[in-house]
N, C-alpha and C. Protein backbone atom coordinates (compact mmCIF):
# COMPACT_ATOMS: atom_id res chain seq x y z
N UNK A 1 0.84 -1.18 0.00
CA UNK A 1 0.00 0.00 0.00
C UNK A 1 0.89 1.25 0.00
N UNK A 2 0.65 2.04 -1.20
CA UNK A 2 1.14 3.73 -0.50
C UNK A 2 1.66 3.96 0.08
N UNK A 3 0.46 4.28 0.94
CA UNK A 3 -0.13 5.29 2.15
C UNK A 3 1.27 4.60 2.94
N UNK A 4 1.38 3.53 3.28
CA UNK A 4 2.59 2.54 4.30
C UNK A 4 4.52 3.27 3.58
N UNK A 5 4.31 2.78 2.26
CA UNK A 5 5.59 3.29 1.99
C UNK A 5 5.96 4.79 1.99
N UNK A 6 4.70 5.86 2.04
CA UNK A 6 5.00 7.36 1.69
C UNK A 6 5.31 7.57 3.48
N UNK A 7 4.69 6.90 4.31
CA UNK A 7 5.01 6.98 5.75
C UNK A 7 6.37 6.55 5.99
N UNK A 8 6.97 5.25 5.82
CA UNK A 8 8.28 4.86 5.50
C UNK A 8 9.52 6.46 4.63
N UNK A 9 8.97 6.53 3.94
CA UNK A 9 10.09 7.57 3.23
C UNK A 9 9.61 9.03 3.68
N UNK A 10 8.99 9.44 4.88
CA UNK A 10 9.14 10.79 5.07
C UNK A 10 9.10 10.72 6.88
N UNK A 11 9.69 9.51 7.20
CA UNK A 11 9.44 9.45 8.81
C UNK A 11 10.81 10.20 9.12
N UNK A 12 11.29 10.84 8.59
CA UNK A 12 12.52 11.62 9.14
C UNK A 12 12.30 13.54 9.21
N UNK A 13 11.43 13.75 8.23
CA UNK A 13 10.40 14.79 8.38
C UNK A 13 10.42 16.08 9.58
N UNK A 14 10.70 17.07 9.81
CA UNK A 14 10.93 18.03 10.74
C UNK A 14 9.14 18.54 11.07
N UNK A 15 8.32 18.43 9.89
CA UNK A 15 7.11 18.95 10.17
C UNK A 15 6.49 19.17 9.13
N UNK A 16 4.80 18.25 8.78
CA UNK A 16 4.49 18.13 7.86
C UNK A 16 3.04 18.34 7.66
N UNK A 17 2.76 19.09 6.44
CA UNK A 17 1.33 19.57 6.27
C UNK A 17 0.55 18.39 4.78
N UNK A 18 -0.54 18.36 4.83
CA UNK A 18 -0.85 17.18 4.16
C UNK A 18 -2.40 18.37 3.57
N UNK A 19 -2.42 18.16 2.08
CA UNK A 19 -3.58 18.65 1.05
C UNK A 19 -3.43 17.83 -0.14
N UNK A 20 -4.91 17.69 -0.52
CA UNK A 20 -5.34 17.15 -1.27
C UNK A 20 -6.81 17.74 -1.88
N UNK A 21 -7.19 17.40 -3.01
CA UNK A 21 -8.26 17.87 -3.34
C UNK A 21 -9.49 16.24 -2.85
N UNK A 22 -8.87 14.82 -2.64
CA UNK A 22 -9.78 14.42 -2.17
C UNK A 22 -9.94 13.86 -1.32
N UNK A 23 -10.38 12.94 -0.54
CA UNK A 23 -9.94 12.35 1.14
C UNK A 23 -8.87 11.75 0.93
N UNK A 24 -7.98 11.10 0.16
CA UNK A 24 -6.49 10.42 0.97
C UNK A 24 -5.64 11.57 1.75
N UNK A 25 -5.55 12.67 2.14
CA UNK A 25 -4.96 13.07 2.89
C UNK A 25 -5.49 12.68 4.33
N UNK A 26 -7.09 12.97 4.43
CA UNK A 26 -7.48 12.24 5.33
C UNK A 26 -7.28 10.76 5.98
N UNK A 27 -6.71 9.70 5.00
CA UNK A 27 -6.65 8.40 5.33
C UNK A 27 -5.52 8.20 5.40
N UNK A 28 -4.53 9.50 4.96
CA UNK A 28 -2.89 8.99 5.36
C UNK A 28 -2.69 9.75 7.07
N UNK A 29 -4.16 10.57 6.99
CA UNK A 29 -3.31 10.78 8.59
C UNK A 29 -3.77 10.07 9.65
N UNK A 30 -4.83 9.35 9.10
CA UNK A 30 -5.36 8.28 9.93
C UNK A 30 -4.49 6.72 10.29
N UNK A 31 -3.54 6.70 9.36
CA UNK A 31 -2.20 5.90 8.90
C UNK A 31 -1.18 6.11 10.07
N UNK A 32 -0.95 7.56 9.69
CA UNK A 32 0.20 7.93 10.73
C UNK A 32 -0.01 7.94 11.91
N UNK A 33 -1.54 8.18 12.64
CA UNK A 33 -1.54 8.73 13.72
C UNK A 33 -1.94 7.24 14.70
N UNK A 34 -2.41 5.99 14.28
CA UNK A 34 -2.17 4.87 14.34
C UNK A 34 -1.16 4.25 13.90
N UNK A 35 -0.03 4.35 13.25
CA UNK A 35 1.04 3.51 13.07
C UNK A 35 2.62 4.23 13.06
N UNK A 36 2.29 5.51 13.13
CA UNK A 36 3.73 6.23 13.05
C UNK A 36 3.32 7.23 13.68
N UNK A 37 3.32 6.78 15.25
CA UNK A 37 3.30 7.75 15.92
C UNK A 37 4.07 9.33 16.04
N UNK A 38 5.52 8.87 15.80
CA UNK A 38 6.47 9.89 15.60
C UNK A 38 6.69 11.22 14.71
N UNK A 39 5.88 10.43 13.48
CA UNK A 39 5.47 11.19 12.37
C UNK A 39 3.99 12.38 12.50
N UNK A 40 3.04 11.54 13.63
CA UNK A 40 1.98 11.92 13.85
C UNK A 40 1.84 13.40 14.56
N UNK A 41 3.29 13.92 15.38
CA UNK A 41 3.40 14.73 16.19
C UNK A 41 3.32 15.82 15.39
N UNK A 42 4.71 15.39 13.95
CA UNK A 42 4.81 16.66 13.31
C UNK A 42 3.71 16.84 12.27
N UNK A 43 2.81 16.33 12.31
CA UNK A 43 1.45 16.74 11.64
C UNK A 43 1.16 18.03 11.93
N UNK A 44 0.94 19.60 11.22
CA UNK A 44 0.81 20.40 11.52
C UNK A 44 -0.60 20.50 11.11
N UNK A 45 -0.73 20.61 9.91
CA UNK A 45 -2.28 20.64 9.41
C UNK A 45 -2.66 19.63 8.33
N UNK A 46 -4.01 19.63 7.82
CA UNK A 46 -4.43 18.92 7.23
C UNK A 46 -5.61 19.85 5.94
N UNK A 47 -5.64 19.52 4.94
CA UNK A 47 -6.31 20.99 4.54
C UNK A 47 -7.16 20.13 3.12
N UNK A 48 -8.07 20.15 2.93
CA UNK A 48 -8.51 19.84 1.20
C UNK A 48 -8.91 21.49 0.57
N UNK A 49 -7.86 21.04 -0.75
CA UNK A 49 -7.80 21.98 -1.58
C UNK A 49 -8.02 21.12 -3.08
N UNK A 50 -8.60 22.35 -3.98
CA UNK A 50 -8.70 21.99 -5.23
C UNK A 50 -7.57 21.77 -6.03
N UNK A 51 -7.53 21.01 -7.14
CA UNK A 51 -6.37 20.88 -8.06
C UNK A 51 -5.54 22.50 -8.16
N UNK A 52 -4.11 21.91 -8.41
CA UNK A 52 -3.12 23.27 -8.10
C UNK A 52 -1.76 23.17 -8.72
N UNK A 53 -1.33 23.89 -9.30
CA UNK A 53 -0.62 24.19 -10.23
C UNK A 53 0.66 23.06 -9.31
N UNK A 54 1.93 22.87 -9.93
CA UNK A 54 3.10 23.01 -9.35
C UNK A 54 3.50 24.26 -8.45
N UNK A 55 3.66 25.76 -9.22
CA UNK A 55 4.27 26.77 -8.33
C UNK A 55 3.04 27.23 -6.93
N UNK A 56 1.67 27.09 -7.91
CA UNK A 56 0.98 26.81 -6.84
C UNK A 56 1.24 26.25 -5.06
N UNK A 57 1.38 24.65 -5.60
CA UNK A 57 1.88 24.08 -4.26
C UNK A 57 3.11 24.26 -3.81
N UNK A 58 4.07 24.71 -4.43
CA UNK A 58 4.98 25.33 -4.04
C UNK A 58 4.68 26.72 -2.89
N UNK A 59 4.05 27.24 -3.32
CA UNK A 59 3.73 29.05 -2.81
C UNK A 59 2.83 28.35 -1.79
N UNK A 60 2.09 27.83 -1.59
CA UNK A 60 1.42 26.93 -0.38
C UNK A 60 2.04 26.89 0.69
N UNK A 61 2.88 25.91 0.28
CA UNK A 61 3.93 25.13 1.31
C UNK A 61 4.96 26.13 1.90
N UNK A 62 5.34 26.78 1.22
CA UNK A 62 6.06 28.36 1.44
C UNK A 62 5.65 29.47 2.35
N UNK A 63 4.21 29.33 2.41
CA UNK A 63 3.57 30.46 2.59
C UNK A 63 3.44 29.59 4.10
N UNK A 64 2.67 28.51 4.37
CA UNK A 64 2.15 27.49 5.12
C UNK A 64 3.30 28.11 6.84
N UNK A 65 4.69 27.33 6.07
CA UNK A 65 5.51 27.46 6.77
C UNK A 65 6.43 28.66 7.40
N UNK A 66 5.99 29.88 6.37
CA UNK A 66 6.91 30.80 6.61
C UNK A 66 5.93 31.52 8.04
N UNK A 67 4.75 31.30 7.60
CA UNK A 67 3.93 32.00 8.57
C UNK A 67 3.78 31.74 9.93
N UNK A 68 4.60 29.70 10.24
CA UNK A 68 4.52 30.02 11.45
C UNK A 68 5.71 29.94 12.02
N UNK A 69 6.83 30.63 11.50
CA UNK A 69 8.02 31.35 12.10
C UNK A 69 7.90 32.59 12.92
């Protein structure tokens, strides 16, 4: 499954925000927060958004993080 290996390759992660336009963001944090606990902490938010460019999600993730410095 995925959802198991994308948990595997980002469990080293400083702090992580999760969007999607349809529920698997919802079912990967339901993943983490039952099976990767560690990962589960740095869950910051969780957000559904509509389809989005590349620089789009770029400027997101940018924006996401700069704001809570």
């Amino acid at each position: 499954m995925y959802i198991i290996q994308l948990g595997d390759a980002i469990i080293e992660a400083d702090a992580l925000a999760l969007f999607d336009p349809r529920d698997t963001n919802e079912k990967f944090k339901k993943e983490i927060t039952s099976n990767y606990k560690s990962i589960a902490t740095k869950l910051k938010t969780v957000i559904k958004l509509d389809s989005m460019t590349e620089n789009q999600v770029k400027a997101l993730v940018r924006n996401y993080f700069n704001e809570g410095k």
